[in-house]
PDB file of N, CA and C in Angstrom:
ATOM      1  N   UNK A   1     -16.579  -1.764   8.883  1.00  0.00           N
ATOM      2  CA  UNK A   1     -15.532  -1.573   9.848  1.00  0.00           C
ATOM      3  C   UNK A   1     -14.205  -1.939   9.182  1.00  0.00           C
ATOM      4  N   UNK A   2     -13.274  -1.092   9.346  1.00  0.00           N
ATOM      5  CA  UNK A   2     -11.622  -1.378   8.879  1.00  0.00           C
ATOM      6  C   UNK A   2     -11.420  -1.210   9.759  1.00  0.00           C
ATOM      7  N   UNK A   3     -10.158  -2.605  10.426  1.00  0.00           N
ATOM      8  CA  UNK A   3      -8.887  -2.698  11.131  1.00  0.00           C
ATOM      9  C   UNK A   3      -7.780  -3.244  11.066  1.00  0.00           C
ATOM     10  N   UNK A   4      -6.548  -3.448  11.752  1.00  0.00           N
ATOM     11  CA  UNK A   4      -5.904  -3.744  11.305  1.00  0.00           C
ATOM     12  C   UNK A   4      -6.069  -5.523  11.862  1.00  0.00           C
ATOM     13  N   UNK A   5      -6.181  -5.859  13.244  1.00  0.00           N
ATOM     14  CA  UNK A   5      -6.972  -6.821  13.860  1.00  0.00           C
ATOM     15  C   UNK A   5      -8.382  -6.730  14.432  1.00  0.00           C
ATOM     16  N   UNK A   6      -8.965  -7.659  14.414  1.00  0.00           N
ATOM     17  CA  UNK A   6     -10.576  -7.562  15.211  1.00  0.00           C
ATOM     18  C   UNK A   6     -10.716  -8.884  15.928  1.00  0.00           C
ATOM     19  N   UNK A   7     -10.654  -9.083  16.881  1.00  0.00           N
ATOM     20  CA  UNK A   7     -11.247  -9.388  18.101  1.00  0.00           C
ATOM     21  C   UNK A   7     -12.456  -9.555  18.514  1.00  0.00           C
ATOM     22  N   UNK A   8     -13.144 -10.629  17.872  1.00  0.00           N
ATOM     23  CA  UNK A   8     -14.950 -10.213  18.371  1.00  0.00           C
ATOM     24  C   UNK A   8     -15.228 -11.658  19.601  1.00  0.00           C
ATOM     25  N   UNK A   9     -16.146 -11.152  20.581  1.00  0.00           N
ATOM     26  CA  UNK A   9     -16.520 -12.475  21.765  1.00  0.00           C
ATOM     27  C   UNK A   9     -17.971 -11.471  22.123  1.00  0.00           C
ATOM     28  N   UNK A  10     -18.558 -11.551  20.941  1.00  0.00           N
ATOM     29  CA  UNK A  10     -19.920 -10.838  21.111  1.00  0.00           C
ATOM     30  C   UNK A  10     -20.376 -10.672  19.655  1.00  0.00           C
ATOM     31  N   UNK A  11     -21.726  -9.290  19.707  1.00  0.00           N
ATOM     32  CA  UNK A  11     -22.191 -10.026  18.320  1.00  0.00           C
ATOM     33  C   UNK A  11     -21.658  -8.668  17.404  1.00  0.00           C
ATOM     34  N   UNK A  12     -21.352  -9.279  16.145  1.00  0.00           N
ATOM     35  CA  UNK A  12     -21.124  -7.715  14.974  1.00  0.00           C
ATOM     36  C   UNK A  12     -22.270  -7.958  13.996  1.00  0.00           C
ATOM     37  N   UNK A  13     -22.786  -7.667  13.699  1.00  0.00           N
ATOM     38  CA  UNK A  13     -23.467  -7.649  12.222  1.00  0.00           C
ATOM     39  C   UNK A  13     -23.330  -6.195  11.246  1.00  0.00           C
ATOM     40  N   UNK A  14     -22.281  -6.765  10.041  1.00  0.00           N
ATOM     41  CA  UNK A  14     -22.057  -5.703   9.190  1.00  0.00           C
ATOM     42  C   UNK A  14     -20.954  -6.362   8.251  1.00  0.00           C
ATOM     43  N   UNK A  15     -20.466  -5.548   7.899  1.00  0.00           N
ATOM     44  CA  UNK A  15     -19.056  -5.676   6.805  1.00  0.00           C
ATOM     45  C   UNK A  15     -17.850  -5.551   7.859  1.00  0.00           C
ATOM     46  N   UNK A  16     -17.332  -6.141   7.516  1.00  0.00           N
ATOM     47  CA  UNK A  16     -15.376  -5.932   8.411  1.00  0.00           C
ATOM     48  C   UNK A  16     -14.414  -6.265   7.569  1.00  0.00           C
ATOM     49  N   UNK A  17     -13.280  -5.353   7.322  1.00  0.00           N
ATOM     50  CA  UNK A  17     -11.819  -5.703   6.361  1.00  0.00           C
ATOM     51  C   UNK A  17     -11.227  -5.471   7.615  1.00  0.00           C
ATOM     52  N   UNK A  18     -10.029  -6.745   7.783  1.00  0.00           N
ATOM     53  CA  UNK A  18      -9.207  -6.650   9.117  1.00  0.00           C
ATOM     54  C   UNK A  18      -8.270  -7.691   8.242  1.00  0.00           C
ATOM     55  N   UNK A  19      -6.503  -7.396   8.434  1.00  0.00           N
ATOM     56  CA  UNK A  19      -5.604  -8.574   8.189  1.00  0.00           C
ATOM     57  C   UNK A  19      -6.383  -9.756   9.103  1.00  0.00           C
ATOM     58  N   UNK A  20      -6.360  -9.152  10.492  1.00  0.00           N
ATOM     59  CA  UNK A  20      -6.452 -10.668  11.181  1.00  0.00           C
ATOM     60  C   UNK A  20      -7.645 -10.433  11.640  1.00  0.00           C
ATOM     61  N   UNK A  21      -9.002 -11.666  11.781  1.00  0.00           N
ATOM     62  CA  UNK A  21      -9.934 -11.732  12.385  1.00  0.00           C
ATOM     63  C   UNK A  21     -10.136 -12.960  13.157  1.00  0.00           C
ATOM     64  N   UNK A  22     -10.108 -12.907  14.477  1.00  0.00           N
ATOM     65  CA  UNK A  22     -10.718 -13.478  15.840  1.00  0.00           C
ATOM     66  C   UNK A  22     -11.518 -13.832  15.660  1.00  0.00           C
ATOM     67  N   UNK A  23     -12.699 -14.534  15.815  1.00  0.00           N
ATOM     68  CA  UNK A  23     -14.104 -14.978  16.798  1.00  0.00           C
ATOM     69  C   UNK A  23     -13.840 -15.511  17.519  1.00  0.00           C
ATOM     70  N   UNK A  24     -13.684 -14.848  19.101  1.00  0.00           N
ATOM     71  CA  UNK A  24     -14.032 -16.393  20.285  1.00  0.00           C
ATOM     72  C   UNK A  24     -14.853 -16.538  20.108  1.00  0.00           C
ATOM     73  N   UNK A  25     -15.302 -17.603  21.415  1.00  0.00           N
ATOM     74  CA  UNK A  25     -16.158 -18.657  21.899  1.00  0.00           C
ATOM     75  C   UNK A  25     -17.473 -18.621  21.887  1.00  0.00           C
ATOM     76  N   UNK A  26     -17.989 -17.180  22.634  1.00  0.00           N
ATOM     77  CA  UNK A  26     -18.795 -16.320  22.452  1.00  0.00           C
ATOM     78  C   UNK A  26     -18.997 -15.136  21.211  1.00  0.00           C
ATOM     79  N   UNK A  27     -18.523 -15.192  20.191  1.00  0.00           N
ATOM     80  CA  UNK A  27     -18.720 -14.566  19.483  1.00  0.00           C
ATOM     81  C   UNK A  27     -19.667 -14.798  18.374  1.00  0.00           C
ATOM     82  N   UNK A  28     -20.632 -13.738  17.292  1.00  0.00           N
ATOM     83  CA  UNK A  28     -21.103 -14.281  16.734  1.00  0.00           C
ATOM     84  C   UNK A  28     -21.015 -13.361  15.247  1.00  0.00           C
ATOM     85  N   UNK A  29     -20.688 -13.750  14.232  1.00  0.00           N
ATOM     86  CA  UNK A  29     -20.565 -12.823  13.788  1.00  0.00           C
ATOM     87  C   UNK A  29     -21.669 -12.670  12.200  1.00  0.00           C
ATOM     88  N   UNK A  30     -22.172 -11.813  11.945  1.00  0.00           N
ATOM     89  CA  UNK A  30     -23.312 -12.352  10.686  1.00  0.00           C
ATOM     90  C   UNK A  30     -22.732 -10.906   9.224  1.00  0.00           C
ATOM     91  N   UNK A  31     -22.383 -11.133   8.191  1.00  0.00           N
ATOM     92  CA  UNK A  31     -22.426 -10.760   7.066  1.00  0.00           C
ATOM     93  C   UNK A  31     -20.806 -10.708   6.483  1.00  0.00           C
ATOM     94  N   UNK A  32     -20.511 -10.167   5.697  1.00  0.00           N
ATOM     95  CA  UNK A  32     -19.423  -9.992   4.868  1.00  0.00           C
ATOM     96  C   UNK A  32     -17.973  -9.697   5.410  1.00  0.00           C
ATOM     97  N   UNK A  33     -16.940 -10.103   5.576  1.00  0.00           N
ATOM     98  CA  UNK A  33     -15.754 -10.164   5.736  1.00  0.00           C
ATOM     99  C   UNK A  33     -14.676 -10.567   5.093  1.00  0.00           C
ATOM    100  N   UNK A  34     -13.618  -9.493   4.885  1.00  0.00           N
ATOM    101  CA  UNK A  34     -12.317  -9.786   4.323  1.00  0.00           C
ATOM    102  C   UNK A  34     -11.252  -9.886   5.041  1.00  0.00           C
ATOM    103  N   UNK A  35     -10.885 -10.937   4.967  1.00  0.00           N
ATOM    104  CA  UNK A  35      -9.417 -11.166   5.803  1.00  0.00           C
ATOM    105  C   UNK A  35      -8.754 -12.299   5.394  1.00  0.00           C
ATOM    106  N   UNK A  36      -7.148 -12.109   5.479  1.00  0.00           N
ATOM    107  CA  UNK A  36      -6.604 -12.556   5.401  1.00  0.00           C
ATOM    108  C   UNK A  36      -6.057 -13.899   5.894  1.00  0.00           C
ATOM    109  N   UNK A  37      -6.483 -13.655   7.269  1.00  0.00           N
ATOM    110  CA  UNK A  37      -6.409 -14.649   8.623  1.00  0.00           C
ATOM    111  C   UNK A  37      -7.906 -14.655   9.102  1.00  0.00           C
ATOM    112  N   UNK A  38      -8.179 -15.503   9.178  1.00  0.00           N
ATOM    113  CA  UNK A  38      -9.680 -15.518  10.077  1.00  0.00           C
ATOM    114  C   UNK A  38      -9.797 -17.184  10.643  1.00  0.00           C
ATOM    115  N   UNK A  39      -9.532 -16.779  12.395  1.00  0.00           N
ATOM    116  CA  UNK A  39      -9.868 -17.902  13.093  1.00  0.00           C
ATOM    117  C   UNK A  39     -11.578 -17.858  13.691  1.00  0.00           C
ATOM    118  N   UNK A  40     -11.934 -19.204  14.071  1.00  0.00           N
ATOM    119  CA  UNK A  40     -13.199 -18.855  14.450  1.00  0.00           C
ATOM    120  C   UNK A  40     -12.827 -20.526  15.328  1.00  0.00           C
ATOM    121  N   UNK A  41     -12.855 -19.927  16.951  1.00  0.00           N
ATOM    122  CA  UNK A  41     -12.856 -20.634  18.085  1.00  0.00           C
ATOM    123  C   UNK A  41     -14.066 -21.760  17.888  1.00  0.00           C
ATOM    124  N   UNK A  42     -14.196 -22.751  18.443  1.00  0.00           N
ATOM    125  CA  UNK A  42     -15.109 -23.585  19.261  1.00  0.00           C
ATOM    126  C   UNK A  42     -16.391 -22.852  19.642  1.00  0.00           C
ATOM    127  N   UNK A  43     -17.481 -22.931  19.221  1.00  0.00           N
ATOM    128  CA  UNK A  43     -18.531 -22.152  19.778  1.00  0.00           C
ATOM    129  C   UNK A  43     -18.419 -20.845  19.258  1.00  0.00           C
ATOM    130  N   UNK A  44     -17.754 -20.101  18.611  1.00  0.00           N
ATOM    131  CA  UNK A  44     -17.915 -19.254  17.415  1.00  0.00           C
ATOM    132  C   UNK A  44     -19.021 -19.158  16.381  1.00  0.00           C
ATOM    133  N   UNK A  45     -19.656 -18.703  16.171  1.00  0.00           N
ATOM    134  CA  UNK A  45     -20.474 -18.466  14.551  1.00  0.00           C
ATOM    135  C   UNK A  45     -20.487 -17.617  14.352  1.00  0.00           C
ATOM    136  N   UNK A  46     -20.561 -18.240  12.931  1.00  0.00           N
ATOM    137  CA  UNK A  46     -20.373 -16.830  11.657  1.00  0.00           C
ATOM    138  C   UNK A  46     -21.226 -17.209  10.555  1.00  0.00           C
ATOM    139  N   UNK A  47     -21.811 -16.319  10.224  1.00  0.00           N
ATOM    140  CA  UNK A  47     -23.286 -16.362   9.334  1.00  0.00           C
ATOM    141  C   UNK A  47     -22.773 -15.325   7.987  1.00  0.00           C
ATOM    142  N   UNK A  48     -22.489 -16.047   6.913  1.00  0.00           N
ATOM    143  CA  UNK A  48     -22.518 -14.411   5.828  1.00  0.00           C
ATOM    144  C   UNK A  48     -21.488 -14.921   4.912  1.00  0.00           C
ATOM    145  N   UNK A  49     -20.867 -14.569   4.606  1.00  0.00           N
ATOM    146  CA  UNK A  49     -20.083 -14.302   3.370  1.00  0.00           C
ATOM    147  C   UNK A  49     -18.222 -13.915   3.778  1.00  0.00           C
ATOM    148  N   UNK A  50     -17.099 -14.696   3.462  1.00  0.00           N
ATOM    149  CA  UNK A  50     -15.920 -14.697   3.695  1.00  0.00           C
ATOM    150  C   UNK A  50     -14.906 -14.340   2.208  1.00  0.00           C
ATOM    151  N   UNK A  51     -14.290 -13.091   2.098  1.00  0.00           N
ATOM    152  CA  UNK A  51     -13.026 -13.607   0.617  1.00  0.00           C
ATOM    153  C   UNK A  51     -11.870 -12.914   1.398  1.00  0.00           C
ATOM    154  N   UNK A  52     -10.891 -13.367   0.748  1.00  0.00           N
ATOM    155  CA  UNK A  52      -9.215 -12.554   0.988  1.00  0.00           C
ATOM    156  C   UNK A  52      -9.229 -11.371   0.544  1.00  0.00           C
ATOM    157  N   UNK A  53      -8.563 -10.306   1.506  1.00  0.00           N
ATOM    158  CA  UNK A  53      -8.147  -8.909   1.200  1.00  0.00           C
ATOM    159  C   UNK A  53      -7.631  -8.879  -0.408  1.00  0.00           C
ATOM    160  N   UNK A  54      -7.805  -8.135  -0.960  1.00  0.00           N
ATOM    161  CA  UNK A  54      -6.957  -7.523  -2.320  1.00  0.00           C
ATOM    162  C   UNK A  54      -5.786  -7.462  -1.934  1.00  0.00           C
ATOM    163  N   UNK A  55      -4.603  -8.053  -2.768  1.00  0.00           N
ATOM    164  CA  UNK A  55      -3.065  -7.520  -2.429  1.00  0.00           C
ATOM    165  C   UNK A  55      -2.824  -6.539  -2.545  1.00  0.00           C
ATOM    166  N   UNK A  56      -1.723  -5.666  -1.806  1.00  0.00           N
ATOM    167  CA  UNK A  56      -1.550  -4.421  -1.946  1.00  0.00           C
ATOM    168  C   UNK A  56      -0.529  -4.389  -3.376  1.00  0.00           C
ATOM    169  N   UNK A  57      -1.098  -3.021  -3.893  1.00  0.00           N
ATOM    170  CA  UNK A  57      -0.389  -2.699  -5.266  1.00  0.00           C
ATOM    171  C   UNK A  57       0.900  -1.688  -4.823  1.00  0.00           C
ATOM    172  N   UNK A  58       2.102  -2.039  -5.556  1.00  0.00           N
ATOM    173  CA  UNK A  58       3.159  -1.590  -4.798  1.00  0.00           C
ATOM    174  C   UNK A  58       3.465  -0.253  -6.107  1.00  0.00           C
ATOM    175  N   UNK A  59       3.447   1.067  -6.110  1.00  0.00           N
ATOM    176  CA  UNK A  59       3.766   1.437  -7.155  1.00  0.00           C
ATOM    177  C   UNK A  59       5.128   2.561  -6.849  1.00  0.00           C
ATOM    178  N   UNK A  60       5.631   2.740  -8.364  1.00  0.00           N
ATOM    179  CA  UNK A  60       6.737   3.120  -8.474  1.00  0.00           C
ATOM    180  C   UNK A  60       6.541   4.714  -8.643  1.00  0.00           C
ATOM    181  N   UNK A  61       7.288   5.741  -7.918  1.00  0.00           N
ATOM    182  CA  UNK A  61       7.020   6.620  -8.475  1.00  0.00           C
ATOM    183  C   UNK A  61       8.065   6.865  -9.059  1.00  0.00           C
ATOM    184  N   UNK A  62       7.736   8.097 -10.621  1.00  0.00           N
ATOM    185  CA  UNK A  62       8.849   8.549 -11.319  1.00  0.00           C
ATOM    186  C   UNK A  62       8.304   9.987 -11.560  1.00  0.00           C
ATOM    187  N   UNK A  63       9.424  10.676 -12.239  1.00  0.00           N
ATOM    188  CA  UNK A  63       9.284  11.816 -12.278  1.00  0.00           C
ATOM    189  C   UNK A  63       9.188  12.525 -11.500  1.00  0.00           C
ATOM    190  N   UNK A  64       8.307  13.991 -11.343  1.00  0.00           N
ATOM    191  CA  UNK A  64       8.100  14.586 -10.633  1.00  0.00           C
ATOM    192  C   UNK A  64       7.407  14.252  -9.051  1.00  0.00           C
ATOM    193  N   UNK A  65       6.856  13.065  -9.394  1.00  0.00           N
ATOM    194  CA  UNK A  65       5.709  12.461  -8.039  1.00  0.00           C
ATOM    195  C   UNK A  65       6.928  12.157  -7.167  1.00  0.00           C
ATOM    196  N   UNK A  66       8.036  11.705  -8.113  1.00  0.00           N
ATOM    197  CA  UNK A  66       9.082  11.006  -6.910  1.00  0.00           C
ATOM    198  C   UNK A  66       9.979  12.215  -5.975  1.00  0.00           C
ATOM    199  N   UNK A  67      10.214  13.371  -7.588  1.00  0.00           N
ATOM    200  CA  UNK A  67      11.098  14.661  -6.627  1.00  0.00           C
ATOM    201  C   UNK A  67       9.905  15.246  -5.462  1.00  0.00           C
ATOM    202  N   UNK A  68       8.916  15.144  -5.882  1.00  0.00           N
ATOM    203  CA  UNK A  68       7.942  15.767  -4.979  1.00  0.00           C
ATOM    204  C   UNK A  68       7.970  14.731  -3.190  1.00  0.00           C
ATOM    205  N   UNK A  69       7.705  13.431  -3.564  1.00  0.00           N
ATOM    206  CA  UNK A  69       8.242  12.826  -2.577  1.00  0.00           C
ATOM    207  C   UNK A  69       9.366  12.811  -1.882  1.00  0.00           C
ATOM    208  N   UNK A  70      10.419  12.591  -2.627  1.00  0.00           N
ATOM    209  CA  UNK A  70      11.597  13.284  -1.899  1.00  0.00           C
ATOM    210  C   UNK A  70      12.111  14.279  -1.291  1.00  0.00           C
ATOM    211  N   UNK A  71      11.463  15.324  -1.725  1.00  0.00           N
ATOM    212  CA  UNK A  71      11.621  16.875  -1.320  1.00  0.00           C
ATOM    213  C   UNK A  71      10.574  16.752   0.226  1.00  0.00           C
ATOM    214  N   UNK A  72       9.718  16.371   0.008  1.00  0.00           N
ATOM    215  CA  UNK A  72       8.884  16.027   1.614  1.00  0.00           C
ATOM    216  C   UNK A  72       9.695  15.609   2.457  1.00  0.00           C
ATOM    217  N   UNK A  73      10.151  14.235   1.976  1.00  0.00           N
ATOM    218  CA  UNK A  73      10.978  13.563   3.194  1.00  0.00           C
ATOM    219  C   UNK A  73      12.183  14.143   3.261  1.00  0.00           C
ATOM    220  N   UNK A  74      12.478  14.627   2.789  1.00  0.00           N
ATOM    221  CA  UNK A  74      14.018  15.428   2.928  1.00  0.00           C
ATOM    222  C   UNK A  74      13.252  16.962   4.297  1.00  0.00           C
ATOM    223  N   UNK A  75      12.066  16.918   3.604  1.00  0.00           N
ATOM    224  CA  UNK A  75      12.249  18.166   4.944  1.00  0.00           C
ATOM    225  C   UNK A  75      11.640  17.967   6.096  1.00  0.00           C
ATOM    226  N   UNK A  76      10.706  16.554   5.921  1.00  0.00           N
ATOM    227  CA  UNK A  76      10.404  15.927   7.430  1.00  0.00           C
ATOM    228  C   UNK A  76      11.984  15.988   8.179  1.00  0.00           C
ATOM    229  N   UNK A  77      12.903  15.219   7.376  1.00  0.00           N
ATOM    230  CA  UNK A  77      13.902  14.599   8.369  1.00  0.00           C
ATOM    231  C   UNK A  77      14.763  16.109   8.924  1.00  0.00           C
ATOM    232  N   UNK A  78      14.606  16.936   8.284  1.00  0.00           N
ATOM    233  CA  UNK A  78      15.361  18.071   8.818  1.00  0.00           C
ATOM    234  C   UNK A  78      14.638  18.963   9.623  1.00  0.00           C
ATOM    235  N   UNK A  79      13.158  19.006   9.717  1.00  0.00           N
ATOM    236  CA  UNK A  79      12.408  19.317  10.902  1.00  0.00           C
ATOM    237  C   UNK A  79      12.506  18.306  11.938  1.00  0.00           C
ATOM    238  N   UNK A  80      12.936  17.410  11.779  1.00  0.00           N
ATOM    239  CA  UNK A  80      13.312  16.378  13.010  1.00  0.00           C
ATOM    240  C   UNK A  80      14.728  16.681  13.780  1.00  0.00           C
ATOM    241  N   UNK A  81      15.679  16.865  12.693  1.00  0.00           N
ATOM    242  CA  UNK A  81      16.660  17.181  13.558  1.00  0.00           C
ATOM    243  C   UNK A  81      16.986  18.814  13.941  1.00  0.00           C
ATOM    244  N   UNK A  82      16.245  19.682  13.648  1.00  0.00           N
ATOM    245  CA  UNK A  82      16.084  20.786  14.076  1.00  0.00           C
ATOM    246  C   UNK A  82      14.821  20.994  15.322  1.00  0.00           C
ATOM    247  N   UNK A  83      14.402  19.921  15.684  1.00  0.00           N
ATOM    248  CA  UNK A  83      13.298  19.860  16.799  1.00  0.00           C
ATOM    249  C   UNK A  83      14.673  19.203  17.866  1.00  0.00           C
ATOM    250  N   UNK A  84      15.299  18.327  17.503  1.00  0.00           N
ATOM    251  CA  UNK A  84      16.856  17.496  18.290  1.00  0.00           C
ATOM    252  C   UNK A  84      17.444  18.161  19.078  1.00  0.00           C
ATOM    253  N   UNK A  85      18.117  19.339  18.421  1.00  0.00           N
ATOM    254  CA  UNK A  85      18.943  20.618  18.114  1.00  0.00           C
ATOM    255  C   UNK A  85      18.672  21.357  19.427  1.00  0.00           C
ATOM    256  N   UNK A  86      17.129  22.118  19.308  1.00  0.00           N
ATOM    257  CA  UNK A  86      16.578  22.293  20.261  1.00  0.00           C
ATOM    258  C   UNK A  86      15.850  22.014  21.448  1.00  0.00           C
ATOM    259  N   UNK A  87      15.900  21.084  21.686  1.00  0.00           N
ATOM    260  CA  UNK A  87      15.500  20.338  22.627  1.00  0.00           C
ATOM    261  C   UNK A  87      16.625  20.373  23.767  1.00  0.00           C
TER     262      UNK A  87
END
């Protein structure tokens, strides 16, 4: 399971990557998880295996990847204001 938060007050058994992970009170949770944040309430369990997300890799584009990027967003933003226009 990928999210961006997870919320569990019941049972998961599996893998989960979430920034933030919950367990209430009632929750139980059994195998592998990555997160960044992980609370686990009073009466919570968790059975399995815990590490931190991978940092995100920030990369640069050059060259052509970048005119190619630019040329996109240059024509998102002008299908935006030609949707404006008409409206």
């Amino acid at each position: 399971m990928y999210a961006k938060q997870l919320i569990i007050n019941g049972m998961m058994d599996g893998n989960c990557h979430a920034e933030h992970i919950q367990v209430l009170a009632k929750g139980r949770v059994s195998g592998r998880i990555w997160s960044n944040n992980l609370s686990i309430e009073p009466g919570g369990k968790f059975f399995g295996e815990a590490a931190e997300l991978p940092e995100k890799e920030v990369v640069t584009l050059k060259g052509k990847a970048q005119d190619s990027a630019n040329t996109k967003e240059n024509n998102t933003n002008n299908e935006k204001r030609l949707a404006r226009k008409s409206a």
